[in-house]
C-alpha atoms as a PDB file:
ATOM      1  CA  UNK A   1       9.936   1.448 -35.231  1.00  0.00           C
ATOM      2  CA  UNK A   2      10.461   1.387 -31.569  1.00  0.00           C
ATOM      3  CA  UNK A   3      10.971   4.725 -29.521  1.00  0.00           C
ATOM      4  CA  UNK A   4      13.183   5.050 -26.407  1.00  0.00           C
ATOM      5  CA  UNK A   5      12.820   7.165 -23.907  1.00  0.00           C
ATOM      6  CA  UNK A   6      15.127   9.028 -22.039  1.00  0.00           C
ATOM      7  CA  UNK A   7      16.365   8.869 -18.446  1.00  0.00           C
ATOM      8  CA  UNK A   8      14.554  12.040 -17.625  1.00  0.00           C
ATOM      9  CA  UNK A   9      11.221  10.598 -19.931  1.00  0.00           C
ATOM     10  CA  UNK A  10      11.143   7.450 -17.015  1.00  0.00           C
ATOM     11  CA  UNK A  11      12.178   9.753 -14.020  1.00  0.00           C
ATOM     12  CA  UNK A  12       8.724  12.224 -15.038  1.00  0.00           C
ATOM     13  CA  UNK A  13       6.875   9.525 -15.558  1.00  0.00           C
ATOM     14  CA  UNK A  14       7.727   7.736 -12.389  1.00  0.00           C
ATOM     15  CA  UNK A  15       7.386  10.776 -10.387  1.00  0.00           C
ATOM     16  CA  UNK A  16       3.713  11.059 -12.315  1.00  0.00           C
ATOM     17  CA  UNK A  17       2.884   7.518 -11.107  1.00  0.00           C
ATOM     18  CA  UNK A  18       3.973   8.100  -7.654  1.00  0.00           C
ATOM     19  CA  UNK A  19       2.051  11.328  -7.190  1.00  0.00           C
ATOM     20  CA  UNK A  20      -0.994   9.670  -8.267  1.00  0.00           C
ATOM     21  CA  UNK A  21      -0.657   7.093  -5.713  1.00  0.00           C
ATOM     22  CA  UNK A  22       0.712   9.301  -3.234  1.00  0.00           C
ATOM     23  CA  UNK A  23      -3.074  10.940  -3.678  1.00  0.00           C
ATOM     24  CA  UNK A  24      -4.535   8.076  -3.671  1.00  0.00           C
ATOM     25  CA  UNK A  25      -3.275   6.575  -0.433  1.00  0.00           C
ATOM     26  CA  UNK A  26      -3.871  10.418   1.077  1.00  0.00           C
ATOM     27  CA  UNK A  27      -7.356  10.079   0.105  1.00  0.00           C
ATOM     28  CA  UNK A  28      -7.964   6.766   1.009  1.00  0.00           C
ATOM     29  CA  UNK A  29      -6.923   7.656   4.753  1.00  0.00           C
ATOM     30  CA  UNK A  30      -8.164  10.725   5.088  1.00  0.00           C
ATOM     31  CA  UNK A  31     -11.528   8.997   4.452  1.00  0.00           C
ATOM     32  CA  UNK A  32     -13.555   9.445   7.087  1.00  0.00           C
ATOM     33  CA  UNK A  33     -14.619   5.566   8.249  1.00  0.00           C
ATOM     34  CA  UNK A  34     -11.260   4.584   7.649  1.00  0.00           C
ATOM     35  CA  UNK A  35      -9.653   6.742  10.475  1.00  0.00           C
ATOM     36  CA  UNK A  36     -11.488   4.899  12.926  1.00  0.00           C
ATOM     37  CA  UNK A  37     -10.696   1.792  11.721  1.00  0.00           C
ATOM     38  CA  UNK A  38      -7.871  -0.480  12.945  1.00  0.00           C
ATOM     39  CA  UNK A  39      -8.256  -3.624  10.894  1.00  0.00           C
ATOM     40  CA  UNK A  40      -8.429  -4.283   7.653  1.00  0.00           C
ATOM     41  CA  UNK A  41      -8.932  -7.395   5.526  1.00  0.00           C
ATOM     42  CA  UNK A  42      -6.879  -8.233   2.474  1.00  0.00           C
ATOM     43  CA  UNK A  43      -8.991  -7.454  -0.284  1.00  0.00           C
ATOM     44  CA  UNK A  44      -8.890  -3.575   1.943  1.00  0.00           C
ATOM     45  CA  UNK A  45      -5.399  -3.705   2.128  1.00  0.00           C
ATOM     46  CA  UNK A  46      -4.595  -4.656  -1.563  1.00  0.00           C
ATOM     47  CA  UNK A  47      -7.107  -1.508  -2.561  1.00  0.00           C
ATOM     48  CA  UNK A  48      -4.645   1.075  -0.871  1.00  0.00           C
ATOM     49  CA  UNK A  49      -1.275  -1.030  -1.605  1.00  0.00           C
ATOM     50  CA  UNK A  50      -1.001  -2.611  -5.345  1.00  0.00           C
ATOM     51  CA  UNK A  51       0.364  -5.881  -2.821  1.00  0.00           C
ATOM     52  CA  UNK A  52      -0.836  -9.396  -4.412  1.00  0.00           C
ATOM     53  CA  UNK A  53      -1.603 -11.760  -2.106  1.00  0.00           C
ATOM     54  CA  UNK A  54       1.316 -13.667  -2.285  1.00  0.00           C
ATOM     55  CA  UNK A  55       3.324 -10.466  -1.373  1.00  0.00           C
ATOM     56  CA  UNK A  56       0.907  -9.534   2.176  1.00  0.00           C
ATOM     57  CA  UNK A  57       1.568 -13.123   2.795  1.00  0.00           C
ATOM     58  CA  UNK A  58       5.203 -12.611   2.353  1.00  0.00           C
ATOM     59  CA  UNK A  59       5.192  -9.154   4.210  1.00  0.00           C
ATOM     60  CA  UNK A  60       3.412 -10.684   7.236  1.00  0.00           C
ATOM     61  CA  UNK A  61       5.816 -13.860   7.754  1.00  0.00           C
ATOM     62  CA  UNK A  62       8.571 -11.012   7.774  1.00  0.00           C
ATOM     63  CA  UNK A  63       6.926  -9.243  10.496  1.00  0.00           C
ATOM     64  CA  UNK A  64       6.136  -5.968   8.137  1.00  0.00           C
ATOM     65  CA  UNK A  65       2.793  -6.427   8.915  1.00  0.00           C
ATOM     66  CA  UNK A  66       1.044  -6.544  12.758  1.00  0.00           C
ATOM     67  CA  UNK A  67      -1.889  -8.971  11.843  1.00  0.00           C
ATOM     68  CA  UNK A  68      -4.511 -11.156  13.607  1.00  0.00           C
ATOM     69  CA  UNK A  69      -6.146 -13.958  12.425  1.00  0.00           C
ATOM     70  CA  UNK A  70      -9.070 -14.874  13.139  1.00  0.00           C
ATOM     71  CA  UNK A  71     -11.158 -18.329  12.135  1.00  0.00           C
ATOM     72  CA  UNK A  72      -9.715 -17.810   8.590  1.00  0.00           C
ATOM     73  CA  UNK A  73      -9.385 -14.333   8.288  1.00  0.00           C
ATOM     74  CA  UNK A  74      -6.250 -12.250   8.581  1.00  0.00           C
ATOM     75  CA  UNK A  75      -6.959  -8.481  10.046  1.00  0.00           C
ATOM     76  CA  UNK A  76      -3.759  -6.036   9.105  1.00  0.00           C
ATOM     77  CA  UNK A  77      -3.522  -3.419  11.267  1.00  0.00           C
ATOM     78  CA  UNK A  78      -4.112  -0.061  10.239  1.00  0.00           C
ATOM     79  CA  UNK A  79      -1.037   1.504  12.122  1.00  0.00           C
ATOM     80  CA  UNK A  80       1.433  -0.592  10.902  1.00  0.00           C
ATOM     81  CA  UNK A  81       0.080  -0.449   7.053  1.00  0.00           C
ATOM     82  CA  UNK A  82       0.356   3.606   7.746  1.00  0.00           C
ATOM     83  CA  UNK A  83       4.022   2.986   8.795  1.00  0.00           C
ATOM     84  CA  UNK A  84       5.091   0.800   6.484  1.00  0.00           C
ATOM     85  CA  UNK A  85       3.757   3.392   3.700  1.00  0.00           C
ATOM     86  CA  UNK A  86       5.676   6.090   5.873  1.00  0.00           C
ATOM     87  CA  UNK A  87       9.080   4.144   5.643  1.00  0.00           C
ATOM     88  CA  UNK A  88       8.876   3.744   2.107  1.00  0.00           C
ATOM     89  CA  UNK A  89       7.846   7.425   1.476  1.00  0.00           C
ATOM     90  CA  UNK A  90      11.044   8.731   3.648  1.00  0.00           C
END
């Protein structure tokens, strides 16, 4: 037989999940390479953000993203991954 959960069941969980990232992402930047980074490539990006690549493609033709490309690479940059992940948060 199939259990439901409750409202407050899925709010605790959620908040769970989003601690756990929250951590993650904290850890991630507080890294100590990473600060003095400014680019990242996609495969980098979709390790902080669970973003498919359909989605950063998406998020950069929307202007969410500052990004270079260069010969076939795209390069996010870091400050504008760290405020997008600010905006959400707030």
């Amino acid at each position: 037989m199939a259990e439901i959960a409750t409202k407050d069941e899925l709010e605790f969980l959620l908040d769970q999940k989003l601690e756990k990232f929250a951590e993650k992402i904290l850890e991630i930047f507080k890294a100590p390479n990473f600060s003095q980074r400014k680019w990242l490539k996609a495969a980098e990006l979709k390790k902080i953000l669970p973003l498919s690549d359909y989605r950063i493609t998406e998020m950069r033709a929307r202007g969410l993203l500052n990004f270079q490309k260069l010969g076939g690479t795209y390069y996010y940059a870091v400050d504008s991954i760290d405020n997008l992940i600010n905006s959400k948060i707030k």
